[in-house]
PDB file of N, CA and C in Angstrom:
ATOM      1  N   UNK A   1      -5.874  19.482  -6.922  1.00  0.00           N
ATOM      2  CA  UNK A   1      -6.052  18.242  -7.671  1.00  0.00           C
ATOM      3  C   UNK A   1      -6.950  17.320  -6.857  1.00  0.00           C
ATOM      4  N   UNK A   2      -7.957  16.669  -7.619  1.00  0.00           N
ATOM      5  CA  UNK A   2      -8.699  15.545  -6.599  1.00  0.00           C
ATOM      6  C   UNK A   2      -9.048  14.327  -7.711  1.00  0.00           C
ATOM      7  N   UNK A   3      -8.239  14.454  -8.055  1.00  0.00           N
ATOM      8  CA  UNK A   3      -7.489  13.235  -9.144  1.00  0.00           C
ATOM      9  C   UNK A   3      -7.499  11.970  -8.136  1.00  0.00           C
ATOM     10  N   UNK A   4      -8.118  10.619  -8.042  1.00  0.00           N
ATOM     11  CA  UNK A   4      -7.726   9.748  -7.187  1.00  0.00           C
ATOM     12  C   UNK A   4      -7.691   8.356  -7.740  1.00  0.00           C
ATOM     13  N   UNK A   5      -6.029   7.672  -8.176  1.00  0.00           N
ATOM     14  CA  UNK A   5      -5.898   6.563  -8.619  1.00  0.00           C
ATOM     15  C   UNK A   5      -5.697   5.306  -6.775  1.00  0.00           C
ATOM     16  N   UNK A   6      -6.757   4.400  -7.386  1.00  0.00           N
ATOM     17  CA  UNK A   6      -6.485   3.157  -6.158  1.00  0.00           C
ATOM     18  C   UNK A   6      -6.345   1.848  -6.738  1.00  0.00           C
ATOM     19  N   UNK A   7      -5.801   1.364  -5.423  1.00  0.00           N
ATOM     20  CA  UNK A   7      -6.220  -0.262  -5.897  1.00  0.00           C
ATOM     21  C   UNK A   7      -6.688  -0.603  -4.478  1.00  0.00           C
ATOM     22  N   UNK A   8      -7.464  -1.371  -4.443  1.00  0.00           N
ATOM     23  CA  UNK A   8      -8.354  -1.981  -3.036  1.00  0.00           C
ATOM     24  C   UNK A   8      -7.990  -3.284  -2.918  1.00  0.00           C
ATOM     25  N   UNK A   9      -8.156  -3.995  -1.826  1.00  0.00           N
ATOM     26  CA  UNK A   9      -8.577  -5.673  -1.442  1.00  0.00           C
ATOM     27  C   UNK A   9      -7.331  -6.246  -1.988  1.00  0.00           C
ATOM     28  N   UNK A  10      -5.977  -6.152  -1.685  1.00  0.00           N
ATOM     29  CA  UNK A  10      -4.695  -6.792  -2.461  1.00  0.00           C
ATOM     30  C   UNK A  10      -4.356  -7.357  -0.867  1.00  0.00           C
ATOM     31  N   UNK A  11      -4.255  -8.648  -1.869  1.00  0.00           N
ATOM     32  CA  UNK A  11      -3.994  -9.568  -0.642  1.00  0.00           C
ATOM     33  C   UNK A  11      -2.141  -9.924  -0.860  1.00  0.00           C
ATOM     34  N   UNK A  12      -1.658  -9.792   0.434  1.00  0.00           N
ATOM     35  CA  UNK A  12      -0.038 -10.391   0.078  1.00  0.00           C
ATOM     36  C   UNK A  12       0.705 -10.767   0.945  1.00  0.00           C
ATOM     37  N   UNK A  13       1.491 -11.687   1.021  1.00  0.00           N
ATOM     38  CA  UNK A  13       2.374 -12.121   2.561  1.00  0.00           C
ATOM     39  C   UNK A  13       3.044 -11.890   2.911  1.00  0.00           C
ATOM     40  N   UNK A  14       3.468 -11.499   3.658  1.00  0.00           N
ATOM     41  CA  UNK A  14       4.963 -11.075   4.559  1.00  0.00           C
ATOM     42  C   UNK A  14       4.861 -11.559   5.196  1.00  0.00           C
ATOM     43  N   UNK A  15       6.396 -11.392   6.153  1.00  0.00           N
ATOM     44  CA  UNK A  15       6.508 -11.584   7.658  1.00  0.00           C
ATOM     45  C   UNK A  15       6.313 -10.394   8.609  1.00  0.00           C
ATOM     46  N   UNK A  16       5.316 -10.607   9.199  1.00  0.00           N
ATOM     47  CA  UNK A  16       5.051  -9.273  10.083  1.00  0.00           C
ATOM     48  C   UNK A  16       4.322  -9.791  11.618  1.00  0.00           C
ATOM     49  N   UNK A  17       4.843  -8.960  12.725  1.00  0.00           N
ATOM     50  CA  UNK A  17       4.325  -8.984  14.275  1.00  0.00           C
ATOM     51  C   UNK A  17       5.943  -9.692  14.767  1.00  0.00           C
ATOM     52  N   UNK A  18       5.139  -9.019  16.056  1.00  0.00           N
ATOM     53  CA  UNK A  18       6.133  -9.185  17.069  1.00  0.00           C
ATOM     54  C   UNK A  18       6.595 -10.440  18.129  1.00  0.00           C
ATOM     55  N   UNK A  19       5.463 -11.625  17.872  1.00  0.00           N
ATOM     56  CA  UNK A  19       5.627 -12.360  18.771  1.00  0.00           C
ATOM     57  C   UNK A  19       6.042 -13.912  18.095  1.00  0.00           C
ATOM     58  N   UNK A  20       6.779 -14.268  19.035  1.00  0.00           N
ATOM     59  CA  UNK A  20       8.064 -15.418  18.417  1.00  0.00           C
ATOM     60  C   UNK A  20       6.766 -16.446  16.941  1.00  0.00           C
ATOM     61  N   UNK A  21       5.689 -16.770  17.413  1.00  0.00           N
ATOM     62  CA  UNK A  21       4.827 -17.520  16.448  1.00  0.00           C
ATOM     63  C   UNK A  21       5.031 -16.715  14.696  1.00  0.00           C
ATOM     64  N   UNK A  22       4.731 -15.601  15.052  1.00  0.00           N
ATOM     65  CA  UNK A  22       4.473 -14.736  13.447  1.00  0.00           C
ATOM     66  C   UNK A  22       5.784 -14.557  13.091  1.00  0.00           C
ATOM     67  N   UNK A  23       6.886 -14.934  13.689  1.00  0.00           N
ATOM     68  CA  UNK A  23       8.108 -14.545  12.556  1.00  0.00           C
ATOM     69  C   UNK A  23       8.923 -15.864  11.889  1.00  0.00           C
ATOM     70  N   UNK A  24       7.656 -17.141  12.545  1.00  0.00           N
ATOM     71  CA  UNK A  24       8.079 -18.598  11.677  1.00  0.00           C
ATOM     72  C   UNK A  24       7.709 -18.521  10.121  1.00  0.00           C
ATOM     73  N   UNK A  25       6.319 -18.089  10.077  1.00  0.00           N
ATOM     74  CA  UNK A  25       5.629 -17.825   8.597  1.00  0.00           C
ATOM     75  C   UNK A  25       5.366 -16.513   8.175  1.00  0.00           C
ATOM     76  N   UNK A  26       5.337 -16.243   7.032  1.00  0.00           N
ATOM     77  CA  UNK A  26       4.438 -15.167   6.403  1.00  0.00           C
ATOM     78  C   UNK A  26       2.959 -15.419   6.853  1.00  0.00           C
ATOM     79  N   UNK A  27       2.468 -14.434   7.052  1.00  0.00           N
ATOM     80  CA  UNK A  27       0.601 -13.937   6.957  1.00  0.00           C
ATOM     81  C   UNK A  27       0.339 -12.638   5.963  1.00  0.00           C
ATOM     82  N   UNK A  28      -1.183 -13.230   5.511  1.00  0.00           N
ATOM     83  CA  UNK A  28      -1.498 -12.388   4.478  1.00  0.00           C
ATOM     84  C   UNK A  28      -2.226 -11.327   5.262  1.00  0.00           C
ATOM     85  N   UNK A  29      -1.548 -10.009   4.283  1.00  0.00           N
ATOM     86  CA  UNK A  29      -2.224  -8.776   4.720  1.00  0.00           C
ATOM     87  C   UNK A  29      -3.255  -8.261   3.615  1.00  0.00           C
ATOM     88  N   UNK A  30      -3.668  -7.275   4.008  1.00  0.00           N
ATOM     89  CA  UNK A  30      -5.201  -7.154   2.869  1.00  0.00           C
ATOM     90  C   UNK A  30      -4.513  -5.203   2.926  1.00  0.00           C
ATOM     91  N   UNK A  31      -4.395  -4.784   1.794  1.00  0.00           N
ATOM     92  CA  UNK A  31      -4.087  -3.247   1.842  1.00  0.00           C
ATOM     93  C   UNK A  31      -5.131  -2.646   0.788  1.00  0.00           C
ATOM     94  N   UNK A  32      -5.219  -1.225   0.935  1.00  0.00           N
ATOM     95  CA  UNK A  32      -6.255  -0.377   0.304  1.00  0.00           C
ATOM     96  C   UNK A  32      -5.264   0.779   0.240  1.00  0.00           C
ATOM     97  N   UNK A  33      -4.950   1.252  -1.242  1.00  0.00           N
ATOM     98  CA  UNK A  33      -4.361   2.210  -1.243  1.00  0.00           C
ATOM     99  C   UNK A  33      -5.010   3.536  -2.366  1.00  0.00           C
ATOM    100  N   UNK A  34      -4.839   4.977  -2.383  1.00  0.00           N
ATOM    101  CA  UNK A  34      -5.689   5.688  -2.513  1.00  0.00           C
ATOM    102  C   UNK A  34      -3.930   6.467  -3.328  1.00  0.00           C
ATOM    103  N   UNK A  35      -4.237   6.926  -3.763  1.00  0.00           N
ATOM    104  CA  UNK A  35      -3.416   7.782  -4.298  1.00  0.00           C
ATOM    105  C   UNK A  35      -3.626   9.450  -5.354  1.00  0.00           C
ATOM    106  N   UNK A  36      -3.444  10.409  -5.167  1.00  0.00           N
ATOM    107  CA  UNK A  36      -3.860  11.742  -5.286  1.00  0.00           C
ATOM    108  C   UNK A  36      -3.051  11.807  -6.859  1.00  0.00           C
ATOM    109  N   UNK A  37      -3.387  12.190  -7.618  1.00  0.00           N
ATOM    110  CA  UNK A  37      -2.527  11.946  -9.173  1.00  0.00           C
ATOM    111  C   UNK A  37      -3.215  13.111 -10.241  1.00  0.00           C
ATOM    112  N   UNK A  38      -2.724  13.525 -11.055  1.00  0.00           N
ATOM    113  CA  UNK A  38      -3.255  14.483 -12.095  1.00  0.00           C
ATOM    114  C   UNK A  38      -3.628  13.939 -13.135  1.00  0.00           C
ATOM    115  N   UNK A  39      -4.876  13.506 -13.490  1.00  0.00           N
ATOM    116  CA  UNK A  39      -5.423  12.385 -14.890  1.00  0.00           C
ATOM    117  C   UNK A  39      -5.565  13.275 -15.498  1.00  0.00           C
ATOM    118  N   UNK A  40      -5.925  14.483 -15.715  1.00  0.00           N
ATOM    119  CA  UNK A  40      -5.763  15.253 -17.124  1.00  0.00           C
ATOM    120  C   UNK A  40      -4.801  15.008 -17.991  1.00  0.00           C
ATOM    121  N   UNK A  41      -3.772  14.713 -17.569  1.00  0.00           N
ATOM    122  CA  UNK A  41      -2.759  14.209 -19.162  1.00  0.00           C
ATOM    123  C   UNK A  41      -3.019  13.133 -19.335  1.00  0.00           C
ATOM    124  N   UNK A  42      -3.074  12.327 -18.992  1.00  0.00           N
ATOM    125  CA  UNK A  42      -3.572  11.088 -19.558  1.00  0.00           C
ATOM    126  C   UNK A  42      -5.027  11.006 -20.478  1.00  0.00           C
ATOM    127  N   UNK A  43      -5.656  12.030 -19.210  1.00  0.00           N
ATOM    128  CA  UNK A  43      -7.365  11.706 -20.082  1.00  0.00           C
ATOM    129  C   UNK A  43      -7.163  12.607 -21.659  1.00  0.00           C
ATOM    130  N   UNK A  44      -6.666  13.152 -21.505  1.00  0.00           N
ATOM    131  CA  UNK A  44      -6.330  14.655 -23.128  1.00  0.00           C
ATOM    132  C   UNK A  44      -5.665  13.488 -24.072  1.00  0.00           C
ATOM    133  N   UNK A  45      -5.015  12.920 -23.151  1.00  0.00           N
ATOM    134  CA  UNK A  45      -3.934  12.044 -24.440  1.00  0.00           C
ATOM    135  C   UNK A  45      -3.930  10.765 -24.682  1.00  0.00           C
ATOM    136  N   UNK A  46      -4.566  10.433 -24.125  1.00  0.00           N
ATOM    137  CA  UNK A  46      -4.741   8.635 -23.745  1.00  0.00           C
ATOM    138  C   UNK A  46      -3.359   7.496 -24.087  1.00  0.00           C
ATOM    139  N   UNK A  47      -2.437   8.307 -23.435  1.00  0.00           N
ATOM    140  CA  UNK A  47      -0.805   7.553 -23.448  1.00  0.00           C
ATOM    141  C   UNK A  47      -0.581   7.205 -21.908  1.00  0.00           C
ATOM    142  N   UNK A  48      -0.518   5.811 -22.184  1.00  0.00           N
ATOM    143  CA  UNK A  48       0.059   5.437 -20.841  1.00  0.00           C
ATOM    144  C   UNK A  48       0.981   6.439 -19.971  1.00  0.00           C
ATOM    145  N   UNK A  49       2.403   7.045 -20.659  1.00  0.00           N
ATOM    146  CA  UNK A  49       3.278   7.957 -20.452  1.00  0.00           C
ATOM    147  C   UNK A  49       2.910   8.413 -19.496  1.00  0.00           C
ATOM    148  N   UNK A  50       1.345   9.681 -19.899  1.00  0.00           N
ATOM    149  CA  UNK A  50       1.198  10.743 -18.460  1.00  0.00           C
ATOM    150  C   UNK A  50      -0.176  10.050 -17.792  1.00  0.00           C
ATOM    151  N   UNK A  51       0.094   8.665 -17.293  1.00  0.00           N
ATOM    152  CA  UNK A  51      -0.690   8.299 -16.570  1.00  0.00           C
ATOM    153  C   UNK A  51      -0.025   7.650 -15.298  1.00  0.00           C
ATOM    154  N   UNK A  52      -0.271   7.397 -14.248  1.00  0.00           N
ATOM    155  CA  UNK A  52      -0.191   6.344 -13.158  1.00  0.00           C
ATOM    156  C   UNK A  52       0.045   5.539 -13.179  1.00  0.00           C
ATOM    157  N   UNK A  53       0.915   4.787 -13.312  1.00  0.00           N
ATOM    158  CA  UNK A  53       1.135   3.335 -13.612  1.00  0.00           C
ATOM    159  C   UNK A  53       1.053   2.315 -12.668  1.00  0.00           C
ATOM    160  N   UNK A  54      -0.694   1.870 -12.842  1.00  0.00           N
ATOM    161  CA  UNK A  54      -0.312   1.137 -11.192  1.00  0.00           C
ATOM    162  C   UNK A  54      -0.611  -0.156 -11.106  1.00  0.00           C
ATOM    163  N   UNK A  55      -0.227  -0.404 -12.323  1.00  0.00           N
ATOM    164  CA  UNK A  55       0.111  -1.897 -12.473  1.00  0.00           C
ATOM    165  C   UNK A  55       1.757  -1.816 -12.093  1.00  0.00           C
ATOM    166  N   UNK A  56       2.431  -0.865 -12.299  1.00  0.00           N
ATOM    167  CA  UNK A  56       4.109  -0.914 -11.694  1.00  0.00           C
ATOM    168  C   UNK A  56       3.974  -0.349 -10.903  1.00  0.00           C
ATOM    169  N   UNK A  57       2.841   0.186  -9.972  1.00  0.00           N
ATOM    170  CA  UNK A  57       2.376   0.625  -8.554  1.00  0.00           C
ATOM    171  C   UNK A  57       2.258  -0.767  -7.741  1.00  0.00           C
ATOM    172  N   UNK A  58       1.731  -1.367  -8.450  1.00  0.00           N
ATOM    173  CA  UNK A  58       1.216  -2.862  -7.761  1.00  0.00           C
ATOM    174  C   UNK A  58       2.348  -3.983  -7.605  1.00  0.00           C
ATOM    175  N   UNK A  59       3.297  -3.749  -9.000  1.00  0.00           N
ATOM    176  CA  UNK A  59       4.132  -4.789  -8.522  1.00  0.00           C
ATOM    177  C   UNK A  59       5.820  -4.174  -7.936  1.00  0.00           C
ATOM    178  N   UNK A  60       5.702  -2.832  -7.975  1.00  0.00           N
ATOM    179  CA  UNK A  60       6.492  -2.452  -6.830  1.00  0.00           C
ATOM    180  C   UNK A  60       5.884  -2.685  -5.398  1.00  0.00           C
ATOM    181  N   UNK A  61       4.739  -2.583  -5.108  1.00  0.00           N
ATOM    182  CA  UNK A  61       4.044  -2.885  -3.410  1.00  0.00           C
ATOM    183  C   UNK A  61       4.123  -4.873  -3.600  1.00  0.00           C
ATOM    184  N   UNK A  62       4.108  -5.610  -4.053  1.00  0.00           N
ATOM    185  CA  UNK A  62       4.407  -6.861  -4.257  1.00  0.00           C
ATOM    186  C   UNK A  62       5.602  -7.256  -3.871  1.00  0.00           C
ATOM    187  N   UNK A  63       6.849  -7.095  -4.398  1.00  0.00           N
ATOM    188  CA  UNK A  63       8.080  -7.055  -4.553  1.00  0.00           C
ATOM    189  C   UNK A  63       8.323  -6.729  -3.196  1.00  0.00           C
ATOM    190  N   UNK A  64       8.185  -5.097  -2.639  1.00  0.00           N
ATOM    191  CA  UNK A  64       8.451  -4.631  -1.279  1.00  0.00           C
ATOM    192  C   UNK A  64       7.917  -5.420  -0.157  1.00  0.00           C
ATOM    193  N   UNK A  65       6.752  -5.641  -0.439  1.00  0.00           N
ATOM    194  CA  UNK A  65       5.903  -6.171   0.691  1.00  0.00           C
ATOM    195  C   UNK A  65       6.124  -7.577   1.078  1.00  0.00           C
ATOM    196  N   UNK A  66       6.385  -8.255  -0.388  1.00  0.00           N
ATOM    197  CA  UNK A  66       6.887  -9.705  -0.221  1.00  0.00           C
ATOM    198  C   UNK A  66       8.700  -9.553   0.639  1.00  0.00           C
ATOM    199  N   UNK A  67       9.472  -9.326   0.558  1.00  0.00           N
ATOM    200  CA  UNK A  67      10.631  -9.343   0.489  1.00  0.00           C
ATOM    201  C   UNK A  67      10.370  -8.370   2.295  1.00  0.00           C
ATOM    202  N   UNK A  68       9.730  -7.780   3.235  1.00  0.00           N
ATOM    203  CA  UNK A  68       9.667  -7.030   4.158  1.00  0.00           C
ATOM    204  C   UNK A  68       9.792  -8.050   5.496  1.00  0.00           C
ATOM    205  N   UNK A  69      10.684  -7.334   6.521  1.00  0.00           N
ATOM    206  CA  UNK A  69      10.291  -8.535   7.793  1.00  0.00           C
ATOM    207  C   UNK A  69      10.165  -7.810   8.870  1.00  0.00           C
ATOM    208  N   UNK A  70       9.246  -6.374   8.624  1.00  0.00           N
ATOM    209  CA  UNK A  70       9.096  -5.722   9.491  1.00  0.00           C
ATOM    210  C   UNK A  70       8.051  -6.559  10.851  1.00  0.00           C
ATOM    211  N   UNK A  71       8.494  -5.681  12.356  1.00  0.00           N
ATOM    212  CA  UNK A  71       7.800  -6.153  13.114  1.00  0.00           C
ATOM    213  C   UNK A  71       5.864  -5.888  13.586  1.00  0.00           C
ATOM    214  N   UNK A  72       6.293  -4.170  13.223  1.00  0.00           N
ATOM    215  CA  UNK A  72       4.687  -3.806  13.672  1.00  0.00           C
ATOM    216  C   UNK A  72       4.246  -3.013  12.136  1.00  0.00           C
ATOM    217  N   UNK A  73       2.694  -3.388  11.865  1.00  0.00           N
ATOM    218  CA  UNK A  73       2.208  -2.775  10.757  1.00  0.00           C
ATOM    219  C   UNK A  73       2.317  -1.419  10.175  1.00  0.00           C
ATOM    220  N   UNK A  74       2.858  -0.567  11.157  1.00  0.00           N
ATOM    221  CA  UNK A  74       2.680   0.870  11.351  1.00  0.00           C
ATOM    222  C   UNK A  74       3.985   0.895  10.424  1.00  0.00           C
ATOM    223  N   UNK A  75       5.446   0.348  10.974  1.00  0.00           N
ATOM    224  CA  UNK A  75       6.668   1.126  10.423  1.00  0.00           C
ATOM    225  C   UNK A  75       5.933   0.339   8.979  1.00  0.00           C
ATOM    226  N   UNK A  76       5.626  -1.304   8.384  1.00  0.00           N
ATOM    227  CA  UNK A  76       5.752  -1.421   7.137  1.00  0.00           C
ATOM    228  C   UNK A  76       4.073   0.004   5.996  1.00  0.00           C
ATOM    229  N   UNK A  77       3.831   0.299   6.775  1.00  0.00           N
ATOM    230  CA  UNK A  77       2.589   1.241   6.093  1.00  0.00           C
ATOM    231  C   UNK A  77       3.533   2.551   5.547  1.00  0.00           C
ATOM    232  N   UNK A  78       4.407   2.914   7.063  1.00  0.00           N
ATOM    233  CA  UNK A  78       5.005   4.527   6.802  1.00  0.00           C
ATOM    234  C   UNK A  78       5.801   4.199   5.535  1.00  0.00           C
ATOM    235  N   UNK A  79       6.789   2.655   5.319  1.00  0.00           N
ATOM    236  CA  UNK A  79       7.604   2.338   4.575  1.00  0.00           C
ATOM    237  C   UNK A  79       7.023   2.521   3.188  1.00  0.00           C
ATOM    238  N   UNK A  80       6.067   1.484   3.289  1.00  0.00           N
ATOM    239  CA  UNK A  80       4.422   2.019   1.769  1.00  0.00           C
ATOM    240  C   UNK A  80       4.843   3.108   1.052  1.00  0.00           C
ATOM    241  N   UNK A  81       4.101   3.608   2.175  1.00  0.00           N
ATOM    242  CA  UNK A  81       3.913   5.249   1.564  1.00  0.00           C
ATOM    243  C   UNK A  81       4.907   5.650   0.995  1.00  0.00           C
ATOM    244  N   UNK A  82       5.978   5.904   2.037  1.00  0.00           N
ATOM    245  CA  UNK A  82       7.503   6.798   1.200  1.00  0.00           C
ATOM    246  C   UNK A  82       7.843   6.293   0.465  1.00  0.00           C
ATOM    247  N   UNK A  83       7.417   4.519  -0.265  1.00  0.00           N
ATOM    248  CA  UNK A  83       8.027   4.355  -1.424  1.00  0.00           C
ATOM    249  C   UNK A  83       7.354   4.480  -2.746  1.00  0.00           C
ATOM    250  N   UNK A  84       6.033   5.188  -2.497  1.00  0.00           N
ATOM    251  CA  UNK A  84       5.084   5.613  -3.443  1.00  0.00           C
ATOM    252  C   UNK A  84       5.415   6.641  -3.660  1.00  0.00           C
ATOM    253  N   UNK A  85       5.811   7.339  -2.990  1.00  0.00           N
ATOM    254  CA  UNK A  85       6.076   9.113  -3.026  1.00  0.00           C
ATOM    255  C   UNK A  85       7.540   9.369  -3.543  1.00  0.00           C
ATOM    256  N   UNK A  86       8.345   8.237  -3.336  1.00  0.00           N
ATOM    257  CA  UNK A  86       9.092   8.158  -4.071  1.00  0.00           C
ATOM    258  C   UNK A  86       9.697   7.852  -4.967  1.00  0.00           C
ATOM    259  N   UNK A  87       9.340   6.491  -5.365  1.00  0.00           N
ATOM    260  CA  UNK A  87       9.258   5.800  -6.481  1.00  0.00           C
ATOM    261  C   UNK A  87       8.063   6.346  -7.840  1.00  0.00           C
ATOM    262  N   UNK A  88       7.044   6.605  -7.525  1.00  0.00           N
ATOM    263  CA  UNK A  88       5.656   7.514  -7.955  1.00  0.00           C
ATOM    264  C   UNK A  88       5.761   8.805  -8.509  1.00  0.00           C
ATOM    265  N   UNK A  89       6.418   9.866  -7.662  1.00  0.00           N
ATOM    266  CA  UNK A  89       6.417  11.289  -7.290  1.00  0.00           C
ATOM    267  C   UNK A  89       4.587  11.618  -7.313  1.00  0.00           C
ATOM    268  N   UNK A  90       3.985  10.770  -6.574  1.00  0.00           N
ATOM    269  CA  UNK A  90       2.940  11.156  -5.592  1.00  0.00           C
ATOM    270  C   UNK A  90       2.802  11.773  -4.321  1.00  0.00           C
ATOM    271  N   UNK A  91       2.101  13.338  -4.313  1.00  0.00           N
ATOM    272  CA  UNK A  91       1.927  13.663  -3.373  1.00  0.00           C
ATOM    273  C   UNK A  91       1.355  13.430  -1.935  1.00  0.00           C
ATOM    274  N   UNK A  92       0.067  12.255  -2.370  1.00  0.00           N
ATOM    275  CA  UNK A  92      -0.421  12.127  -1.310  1.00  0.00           C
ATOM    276  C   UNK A  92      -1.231  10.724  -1.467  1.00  0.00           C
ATOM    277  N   UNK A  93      -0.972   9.814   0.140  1.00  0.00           N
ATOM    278  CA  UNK A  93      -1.279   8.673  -0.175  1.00  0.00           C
ATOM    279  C   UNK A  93      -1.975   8.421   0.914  1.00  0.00           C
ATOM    280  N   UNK A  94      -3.237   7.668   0.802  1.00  0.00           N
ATOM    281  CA  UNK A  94      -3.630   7.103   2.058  1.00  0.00           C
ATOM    282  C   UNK A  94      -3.715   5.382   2.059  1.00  0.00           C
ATOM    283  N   UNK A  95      -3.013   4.619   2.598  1.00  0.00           N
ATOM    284  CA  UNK A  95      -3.055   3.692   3.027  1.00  0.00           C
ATOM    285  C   UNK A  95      -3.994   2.804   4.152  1.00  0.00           C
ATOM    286  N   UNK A  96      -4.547   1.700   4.101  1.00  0.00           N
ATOM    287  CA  UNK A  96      -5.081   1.207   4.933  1.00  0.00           C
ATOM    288  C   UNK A  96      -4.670  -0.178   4.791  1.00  0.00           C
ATOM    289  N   UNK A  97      -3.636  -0.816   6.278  1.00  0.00           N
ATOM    290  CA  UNK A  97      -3.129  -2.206   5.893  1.00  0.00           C
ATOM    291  C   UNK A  97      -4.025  -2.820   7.012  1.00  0.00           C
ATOM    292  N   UNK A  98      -4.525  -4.058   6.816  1.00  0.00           N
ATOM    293  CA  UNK A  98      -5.333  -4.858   7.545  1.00  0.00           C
ATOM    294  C   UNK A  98      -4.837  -6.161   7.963  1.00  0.00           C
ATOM    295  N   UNK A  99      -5.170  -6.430   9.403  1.00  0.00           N
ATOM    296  CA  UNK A  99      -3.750  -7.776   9.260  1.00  0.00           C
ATOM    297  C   UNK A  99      -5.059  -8.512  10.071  1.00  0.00           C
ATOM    298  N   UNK A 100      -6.061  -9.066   9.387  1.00  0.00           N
ATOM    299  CA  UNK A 100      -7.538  -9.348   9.676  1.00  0.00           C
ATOM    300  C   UNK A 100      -7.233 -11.000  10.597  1.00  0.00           C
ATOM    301  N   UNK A 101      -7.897 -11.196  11.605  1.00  0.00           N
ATOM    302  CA  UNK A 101      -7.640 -12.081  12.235  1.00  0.00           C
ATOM    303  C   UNK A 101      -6.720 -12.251  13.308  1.00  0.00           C
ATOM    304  N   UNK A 102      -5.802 -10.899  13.701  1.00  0.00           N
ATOM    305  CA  UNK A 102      -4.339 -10.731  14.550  1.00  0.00           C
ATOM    306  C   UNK A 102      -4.911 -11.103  15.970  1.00  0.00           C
ATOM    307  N   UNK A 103      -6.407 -10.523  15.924  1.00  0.00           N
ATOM    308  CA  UNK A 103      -7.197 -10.431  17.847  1.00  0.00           C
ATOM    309  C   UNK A 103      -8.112 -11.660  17.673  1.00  0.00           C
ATOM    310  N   UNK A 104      -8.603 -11.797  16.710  1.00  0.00           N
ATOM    311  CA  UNK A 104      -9.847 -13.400  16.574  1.00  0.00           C
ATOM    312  C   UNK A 104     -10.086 -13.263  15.153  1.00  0.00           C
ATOM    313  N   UNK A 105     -10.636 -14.604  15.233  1.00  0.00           N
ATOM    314  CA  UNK A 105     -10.990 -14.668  13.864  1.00  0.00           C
ATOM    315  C   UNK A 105     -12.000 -14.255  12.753  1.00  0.00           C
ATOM    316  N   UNK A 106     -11.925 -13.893  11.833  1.00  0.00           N
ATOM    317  CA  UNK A 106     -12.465 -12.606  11.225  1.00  0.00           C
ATOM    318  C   UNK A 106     -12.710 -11.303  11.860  1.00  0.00           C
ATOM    319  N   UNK A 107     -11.575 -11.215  12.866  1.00  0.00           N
ATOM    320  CA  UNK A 107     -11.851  -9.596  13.012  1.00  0.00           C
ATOM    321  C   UNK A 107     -10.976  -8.815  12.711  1.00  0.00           C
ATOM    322  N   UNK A 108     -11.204  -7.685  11.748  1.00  0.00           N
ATOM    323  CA  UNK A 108     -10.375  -6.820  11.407  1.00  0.00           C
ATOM    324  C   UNK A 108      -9.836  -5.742  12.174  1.00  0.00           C
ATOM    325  N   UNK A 109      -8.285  -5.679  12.032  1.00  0.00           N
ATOM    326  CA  UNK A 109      -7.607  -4.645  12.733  1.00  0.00           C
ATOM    327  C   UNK A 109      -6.856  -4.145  11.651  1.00  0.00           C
ATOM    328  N   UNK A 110      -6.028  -3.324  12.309  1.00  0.00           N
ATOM    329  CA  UNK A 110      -5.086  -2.582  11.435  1.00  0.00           C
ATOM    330  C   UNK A 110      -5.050  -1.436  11.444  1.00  0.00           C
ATOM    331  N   UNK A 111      -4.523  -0.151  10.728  1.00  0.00           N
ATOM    332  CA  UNK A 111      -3.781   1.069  10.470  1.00  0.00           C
ATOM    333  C   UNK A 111      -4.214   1.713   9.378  1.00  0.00           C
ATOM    334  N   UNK A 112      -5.177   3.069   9.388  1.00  0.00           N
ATOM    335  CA  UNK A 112      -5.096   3.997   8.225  1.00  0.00           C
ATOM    336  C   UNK A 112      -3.893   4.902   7.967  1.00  0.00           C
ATOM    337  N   UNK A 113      -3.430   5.431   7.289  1.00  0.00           N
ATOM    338  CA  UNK A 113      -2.294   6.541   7.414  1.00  0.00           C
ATOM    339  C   UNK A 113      -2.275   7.121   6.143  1.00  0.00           C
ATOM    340  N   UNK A 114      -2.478   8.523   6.414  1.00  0.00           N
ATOM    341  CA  UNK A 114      -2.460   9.694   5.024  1.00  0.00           C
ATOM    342  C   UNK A 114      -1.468  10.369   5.230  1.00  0.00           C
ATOM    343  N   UNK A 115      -0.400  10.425   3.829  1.00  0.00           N
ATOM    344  CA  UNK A 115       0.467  11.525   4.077  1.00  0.00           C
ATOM    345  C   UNK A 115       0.448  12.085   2.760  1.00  0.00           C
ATOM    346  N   UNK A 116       1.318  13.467   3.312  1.00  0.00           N
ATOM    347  CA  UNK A 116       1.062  14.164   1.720  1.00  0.00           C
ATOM    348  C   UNK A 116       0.195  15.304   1.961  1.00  0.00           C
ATOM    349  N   UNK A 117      -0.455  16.068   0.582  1.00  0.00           N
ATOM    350  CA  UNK A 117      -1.249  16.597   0.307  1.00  0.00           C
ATOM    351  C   UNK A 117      -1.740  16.610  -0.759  1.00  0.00           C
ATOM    352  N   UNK A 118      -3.228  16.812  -0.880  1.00  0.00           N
ATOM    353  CA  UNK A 118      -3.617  16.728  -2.343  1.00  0.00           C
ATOM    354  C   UNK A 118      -3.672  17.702  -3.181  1.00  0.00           C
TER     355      UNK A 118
END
């Protein structure tokens, strides 16, 4: 399958990092997510049903992400994922969370992570 549903550039806040300043406020993270999916039923049938739903992709990662008080980006990414794969029954996801500004300003850092297979 090389079926690939995404959503890019989703901006959202949590509480995330380790040092006493970042666990007063939320900071916005910027995520890119990629997801491996079978569009042939959907494209044959054009029913939401056998499609991706990632508008309830989006506001399950909303919901999670808002409500998270993880410390380092890595465990809330692995968390991502397994709840795509599980909530979804997607095989394979690649994630990229960006926590832009953590080292200076406008500079991007952050974490890719693929799991799964396609």
């Amino acid at each position: 399958m090389t079926d690939i549903i995404f959503l890019r550039d989703l901006h959202i806040e949590t509480l995330i990092g380790v040092f006493d300043w970042e666990r007063e406020a939320k900071q916005t993270l910027i995520f890119d997510l990629e997801m491996a999916f079978d569009c042939q039923p959907a494209a044959e049938s054009d029913e939401i049903s056998n499609a991706l739903n990632y508008k309830a992709v989006f506001d399950s990662l909303v919901e999670f992400i808002g409500q998270s008080e993880f410390f380092l980006i890595e465990k809330l990414a692995n968390e991502i994922i397994r709840l795509i794969q599980d909530e979804f029954g997607v095989s394979w996801v690649k994630l990229t969370v960006n926590k832009k500004g953590a080292v200076g300003p406008d500079i991007n850092v952050g974490v890719i992570m693929e799991r799964g297979s396609r």
